[in-house]
N, C-alpha and C. Protein backbone atom coordinates (compact mmCIF):
# COMPACT_ATOMS: atom_id res chain seq x y z
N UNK A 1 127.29 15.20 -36.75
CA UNK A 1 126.48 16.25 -36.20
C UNK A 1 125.03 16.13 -36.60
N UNK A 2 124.80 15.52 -37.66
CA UNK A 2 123.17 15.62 -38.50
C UNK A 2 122.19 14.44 -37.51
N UNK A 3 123.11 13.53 -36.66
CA UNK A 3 122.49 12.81 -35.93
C UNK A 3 121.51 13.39 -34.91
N UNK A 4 122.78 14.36 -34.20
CA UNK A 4 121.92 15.16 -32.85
C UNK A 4 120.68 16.26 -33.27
N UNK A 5 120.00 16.43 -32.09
CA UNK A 5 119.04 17.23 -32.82
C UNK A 5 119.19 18.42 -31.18
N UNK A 6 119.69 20.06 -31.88
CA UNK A 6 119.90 21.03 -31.17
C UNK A 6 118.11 22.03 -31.40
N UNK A 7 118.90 22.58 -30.29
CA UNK A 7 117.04 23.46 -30.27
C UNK A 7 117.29 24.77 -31.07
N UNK A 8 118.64 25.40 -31.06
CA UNK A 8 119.05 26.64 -31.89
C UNK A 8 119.93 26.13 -32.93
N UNK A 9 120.90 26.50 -33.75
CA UNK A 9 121.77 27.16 -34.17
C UNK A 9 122.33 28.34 -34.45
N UNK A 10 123.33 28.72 -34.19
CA UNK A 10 123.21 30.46 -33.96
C UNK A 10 124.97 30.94 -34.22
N UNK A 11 124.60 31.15 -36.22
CA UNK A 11 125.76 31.51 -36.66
C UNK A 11 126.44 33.27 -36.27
N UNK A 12 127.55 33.02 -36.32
CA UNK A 12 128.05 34.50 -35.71
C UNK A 12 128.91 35.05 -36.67
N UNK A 13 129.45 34.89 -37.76
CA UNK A 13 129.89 35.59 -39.17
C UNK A 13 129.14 35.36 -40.38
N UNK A 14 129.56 37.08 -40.58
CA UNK A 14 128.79 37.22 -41.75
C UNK A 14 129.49 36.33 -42.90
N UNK A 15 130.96 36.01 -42.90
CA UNK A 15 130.74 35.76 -43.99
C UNK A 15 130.70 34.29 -44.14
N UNK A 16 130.38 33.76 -42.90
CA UNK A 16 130.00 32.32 -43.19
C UNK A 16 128.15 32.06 -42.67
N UNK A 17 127.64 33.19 -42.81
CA UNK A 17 126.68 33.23 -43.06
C UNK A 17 126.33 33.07 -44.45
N UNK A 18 126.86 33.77 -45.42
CA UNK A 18 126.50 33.86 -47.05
C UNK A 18 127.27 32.35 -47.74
N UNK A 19 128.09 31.30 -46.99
CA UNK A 19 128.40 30.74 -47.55
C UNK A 19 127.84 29.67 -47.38
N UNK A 20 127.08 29.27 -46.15
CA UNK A 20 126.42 28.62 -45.03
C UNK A 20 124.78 28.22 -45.58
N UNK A 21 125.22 26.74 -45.45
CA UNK A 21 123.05 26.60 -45.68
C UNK A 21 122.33 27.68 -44.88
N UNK A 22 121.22 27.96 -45.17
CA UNK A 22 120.32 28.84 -44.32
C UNK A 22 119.98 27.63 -43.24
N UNK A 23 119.30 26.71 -43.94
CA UNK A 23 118.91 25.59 -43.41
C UNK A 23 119.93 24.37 -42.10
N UNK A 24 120.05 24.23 -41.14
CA UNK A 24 120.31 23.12 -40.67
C UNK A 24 119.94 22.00 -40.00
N UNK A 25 119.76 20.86 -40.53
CA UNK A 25 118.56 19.87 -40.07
C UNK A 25 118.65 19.49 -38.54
N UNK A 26 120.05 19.76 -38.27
CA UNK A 26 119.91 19.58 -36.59
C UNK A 26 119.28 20.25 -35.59
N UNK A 27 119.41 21.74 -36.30
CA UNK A 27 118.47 22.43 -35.26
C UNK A 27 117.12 22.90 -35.58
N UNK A 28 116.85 22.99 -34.68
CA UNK A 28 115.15 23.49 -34.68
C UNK A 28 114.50 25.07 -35.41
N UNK A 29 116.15 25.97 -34.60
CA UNK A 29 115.78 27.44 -35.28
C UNK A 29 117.34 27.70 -35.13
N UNK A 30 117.94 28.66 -36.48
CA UNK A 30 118.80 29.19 -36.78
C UNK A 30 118.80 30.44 -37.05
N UNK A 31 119.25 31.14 -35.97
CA UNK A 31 119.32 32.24 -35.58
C UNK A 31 120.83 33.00 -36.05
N UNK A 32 120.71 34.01 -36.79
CA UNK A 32 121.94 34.89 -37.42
C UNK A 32 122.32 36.08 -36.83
N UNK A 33 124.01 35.97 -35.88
CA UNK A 33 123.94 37.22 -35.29
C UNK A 33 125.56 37.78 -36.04
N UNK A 34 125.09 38.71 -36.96
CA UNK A 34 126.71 39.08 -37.55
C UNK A 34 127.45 39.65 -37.18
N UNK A 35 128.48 39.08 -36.73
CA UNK A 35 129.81 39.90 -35.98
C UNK A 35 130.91 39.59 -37.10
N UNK A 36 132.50 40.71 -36.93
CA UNK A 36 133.09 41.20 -37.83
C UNK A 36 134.10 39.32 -37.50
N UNK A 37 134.70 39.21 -38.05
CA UNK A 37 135.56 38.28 -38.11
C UNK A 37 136.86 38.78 -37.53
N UNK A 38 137.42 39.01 -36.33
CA UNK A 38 138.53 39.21 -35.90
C UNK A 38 140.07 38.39 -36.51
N UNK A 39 139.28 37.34 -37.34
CA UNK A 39 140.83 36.30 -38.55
C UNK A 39 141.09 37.24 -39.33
N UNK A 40 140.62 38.46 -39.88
CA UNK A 40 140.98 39.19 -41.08
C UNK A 40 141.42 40.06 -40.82
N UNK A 41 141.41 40.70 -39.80
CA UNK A 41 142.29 41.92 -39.09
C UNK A 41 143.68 41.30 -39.57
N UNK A 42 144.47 42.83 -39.82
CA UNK A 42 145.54 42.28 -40.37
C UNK A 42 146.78 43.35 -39.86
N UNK A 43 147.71 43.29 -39.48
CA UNK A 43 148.27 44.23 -38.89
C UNK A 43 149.59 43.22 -37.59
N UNK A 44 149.76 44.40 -36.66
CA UNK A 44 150.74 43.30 -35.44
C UNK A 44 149.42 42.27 -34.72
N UNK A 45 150.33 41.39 -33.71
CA UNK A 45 149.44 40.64 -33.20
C UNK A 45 148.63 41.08 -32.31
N UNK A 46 149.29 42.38 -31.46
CA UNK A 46 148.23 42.80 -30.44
C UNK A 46 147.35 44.14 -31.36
N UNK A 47 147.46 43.89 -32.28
CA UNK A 47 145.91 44.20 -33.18
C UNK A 47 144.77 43.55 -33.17
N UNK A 48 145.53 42.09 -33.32
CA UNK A 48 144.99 40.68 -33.85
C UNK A 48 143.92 39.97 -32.57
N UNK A 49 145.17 40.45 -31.37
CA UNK A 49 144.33 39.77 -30.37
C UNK A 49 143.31 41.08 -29.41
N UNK A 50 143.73 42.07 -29.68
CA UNK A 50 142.51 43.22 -29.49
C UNK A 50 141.27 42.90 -29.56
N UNK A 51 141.11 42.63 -31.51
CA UNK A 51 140.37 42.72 -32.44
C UNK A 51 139.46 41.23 -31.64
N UNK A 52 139.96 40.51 -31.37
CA UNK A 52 139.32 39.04 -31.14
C UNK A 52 138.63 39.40 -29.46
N UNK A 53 139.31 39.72 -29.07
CA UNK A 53 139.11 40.08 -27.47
C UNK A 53 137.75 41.05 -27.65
N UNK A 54 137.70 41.89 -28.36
CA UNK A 54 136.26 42.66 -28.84
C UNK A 54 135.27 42.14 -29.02
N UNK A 55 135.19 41.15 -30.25
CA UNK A 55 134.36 40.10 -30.84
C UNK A 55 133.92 39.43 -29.53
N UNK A 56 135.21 39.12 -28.99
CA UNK A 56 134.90 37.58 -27.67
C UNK A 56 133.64 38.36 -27.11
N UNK A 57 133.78 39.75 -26.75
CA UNK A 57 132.79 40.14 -25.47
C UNK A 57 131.43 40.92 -26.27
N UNK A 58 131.51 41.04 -27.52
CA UNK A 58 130.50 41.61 -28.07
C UNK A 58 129.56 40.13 -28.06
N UNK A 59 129.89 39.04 -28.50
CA UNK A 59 129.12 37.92 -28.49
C UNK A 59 128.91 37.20 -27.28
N UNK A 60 129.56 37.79 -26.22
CA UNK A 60 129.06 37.17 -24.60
C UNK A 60 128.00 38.47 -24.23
N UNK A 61 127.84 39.47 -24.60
CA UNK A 61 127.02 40.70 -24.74
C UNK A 61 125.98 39.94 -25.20
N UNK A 62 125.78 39.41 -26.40
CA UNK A 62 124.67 38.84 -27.34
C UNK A 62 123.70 38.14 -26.40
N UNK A 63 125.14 37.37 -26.34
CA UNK A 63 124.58 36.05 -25.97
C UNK A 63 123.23 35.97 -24.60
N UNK A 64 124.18 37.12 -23.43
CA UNK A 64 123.39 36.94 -22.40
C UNK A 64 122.13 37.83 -22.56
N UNK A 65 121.79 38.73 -23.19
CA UNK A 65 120.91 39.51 -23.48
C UNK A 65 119.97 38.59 -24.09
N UNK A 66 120.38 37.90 -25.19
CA UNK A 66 119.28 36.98 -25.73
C UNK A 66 118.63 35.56 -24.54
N UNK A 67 119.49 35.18 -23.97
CA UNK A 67 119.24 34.79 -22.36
C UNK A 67 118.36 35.31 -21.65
N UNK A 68 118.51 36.52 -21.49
CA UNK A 68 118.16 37.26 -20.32
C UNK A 68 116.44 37.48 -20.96
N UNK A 69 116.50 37.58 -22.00
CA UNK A 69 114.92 38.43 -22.55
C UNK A 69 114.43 37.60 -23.43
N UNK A 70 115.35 36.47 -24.76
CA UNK A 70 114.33 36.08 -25.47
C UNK A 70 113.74 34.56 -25.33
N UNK A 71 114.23 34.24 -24.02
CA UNK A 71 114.54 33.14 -23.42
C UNK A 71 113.33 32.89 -22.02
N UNK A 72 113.23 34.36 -21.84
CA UNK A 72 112.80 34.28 -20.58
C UNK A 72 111.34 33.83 -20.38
């Protein structure tokens, strides 16, 4: 991966944010958007896959908004 050179990086948990270089030489700018980790939900599976199905659309939310405006 250290070969390619990306224009973002754009971590999406917190807690692999705190574990995570700040720094990554591939990309240009690393951008931090913290969402909950839907792996730690703990309970039945259609908790599990709720919980992920949330996440999925809160970060397609992100995503296109940051598209739509910081992009533009």
């Amino acid at each position: 991966m250290g070969k390619e050179s990306f224009r973002f990086a754009i971590i999406v948990c917190d807690r692999a944010a705190e574990v995570c270089p700040r720094i990554f030489p591939f990309a240009l700018q690393t951008l931090v958007w913290p969402f909950e980790d839907p792996a730690l939900v703990e309970g039945p599976h259609r908790a599990q896959l709720m919980k992920f199905r949330q996440v999925r659309d809160q970060i397609e939310a992100r995503l296109r908004e940051w598209l739509d405006n910081d992009l533009a």
